[in-house]
C-alpha atoms as a PDB file:
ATOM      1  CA  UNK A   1       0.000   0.000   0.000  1.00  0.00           C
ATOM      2  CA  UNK A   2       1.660   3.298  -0.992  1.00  0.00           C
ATOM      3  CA  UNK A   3       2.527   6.072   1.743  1.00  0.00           C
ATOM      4  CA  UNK A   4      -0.699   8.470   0.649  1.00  0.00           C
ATOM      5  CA  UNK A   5      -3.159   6.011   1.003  1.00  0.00           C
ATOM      6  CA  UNK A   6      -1.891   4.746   4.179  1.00  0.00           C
ATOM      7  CA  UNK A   7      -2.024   8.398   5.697  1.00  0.00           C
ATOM      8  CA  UNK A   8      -5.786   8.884   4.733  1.00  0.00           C
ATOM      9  CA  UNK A   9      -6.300   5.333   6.729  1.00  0.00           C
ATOM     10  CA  UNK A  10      -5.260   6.958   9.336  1.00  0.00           C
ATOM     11  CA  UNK A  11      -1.885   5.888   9.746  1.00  0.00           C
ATOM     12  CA  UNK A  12       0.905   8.073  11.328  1.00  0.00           C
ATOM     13  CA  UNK A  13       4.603   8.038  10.314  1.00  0.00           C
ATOM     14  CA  UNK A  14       5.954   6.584  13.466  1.00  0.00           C
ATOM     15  CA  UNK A  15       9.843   6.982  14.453  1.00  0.00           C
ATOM     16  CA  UNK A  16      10.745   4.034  17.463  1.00  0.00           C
ATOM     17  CA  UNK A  17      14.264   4.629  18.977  1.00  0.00           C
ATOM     18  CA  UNK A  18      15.322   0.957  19.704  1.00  0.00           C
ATOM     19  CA  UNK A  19      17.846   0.650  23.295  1.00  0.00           C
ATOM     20  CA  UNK A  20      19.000  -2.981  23.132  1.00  0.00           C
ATOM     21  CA  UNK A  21      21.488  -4.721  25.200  1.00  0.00           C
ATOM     22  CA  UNK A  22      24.671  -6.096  23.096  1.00  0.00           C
ATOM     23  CA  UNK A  23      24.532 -10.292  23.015  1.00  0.00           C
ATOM     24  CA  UNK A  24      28.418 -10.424  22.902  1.00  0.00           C
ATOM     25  CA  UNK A  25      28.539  -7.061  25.930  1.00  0.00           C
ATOM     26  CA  UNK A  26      25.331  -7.368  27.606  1.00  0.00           C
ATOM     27  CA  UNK A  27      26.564  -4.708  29.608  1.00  0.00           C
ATOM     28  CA  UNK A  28      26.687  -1.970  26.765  1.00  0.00           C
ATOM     29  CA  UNK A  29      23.474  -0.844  24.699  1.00  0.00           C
ATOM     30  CA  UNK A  30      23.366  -0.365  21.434  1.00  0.00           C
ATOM     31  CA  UNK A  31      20.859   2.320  19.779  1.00  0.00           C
ATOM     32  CA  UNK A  32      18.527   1.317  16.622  1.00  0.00           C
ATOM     33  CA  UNK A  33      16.036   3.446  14.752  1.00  0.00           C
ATOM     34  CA  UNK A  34      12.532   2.117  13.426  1.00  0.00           C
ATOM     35  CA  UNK A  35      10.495   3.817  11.261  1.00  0.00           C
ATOM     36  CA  UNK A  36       7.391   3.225   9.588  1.00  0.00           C
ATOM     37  CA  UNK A  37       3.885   4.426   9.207  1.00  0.00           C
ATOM     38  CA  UNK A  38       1.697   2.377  12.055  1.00  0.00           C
ATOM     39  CA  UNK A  39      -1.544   3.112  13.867  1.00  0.00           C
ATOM     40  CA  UNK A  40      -1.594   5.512  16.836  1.00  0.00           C
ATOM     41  CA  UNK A  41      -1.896   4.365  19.696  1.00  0.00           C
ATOM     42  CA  UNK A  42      -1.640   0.591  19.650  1.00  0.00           C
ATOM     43  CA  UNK A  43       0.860   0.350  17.158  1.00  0.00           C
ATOM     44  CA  UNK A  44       0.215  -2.938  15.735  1.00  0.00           C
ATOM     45  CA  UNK A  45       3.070  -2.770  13.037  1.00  0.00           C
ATOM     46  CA  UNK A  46       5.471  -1.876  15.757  1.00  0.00           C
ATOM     47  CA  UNK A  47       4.601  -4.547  18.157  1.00  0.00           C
ATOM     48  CA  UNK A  48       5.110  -7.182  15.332  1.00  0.00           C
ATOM     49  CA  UNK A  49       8.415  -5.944  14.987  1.00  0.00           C
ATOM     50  CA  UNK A  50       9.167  -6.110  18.710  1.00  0.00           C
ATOM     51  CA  UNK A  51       7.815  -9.378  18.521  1.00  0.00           C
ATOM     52  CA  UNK A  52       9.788 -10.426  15.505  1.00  0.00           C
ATOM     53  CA  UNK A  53      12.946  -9.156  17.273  1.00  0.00           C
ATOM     54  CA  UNK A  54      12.146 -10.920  20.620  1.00  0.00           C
ATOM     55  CA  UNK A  55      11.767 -14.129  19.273  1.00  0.00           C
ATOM     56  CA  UNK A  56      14.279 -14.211  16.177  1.00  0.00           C
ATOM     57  CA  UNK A  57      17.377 -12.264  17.501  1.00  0.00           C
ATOM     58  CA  UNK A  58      20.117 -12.084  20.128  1.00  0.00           C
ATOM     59  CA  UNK A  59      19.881  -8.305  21.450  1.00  0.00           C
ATOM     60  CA  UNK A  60      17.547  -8.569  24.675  1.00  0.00           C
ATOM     61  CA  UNK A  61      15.720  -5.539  24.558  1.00  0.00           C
ATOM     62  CA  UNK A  62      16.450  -2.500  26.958  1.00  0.00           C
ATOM     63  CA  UNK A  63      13.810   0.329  25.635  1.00  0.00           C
ATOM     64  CA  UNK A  64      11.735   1.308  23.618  1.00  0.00           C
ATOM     65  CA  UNK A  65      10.817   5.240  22.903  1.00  0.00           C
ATOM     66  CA  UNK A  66       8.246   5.863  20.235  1.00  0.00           C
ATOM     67  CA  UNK A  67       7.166   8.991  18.453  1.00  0.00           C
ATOM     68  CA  UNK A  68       4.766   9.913  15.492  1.00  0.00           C
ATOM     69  CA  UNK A  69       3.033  12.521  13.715  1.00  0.00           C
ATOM     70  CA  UNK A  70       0.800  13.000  11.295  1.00  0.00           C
ATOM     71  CA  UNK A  71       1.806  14.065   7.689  1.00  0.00           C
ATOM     72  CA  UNK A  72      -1.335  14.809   6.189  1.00  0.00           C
ATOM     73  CA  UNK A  73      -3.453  17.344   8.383  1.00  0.00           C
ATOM     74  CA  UNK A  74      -6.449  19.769   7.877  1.00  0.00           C
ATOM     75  CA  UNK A  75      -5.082  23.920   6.844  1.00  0.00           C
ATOM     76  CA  UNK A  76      -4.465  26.177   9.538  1.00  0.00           C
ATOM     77  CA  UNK A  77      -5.331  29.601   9.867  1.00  0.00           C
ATOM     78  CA  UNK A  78      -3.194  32.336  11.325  1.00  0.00           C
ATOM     79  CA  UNK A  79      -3.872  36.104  11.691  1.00  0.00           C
ATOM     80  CA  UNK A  80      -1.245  38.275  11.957  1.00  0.00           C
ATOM     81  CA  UNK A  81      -0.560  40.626  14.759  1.00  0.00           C
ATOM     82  CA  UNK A  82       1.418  43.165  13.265  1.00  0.00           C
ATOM     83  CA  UNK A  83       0.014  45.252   9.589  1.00  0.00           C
ATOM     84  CA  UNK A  84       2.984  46.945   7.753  1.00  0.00           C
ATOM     85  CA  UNK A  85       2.521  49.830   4.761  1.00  0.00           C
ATOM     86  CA  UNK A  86       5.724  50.322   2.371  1.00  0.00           C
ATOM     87  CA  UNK A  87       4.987  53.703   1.012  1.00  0.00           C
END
């Protein structure tokens, strides 16, 4: 399904910073960035990835910080406060 028609479905582009703990150095984390467009605020497509990544790989997860915002959005309407002439 292509980006635009996702974002009328209501879908957000959603940006997940990844903290996972090293298999080799479980002391040190390691930092990886998801991003895809997902569902606010249950984030199916994100949870299958979590879920993917608990089952399938060696990094033990540390946390998980999610953010997303909508692309497509209704016009806004500003007035200005200040009027200027040029004479």
């Amino acid at each position: 399904m292509s980006g635009l028609i996702r974002q009328l479905d209501g879908y957000r582009l959603t940006t997940a910073e990844i903290l996972y703990h090293l298999p080799d150095h479980p002391g040190l984390l390691q930092s990886f960035i998801w991003q895809e467009y997902d569902m606010a605020p249950s984030y199916p497509v994100l949870r299958r990835f979590l879920d993917f990544w608990q089952g399938n790989l060696d990094g033990k997860l540390h946390s998980v910080t999610v953010g997303s915002a909508r692309l497509i959005t209704p016009g806004s309407l500003r007035h200005a406060n200040v009027s200027l002439s040029l004479h």
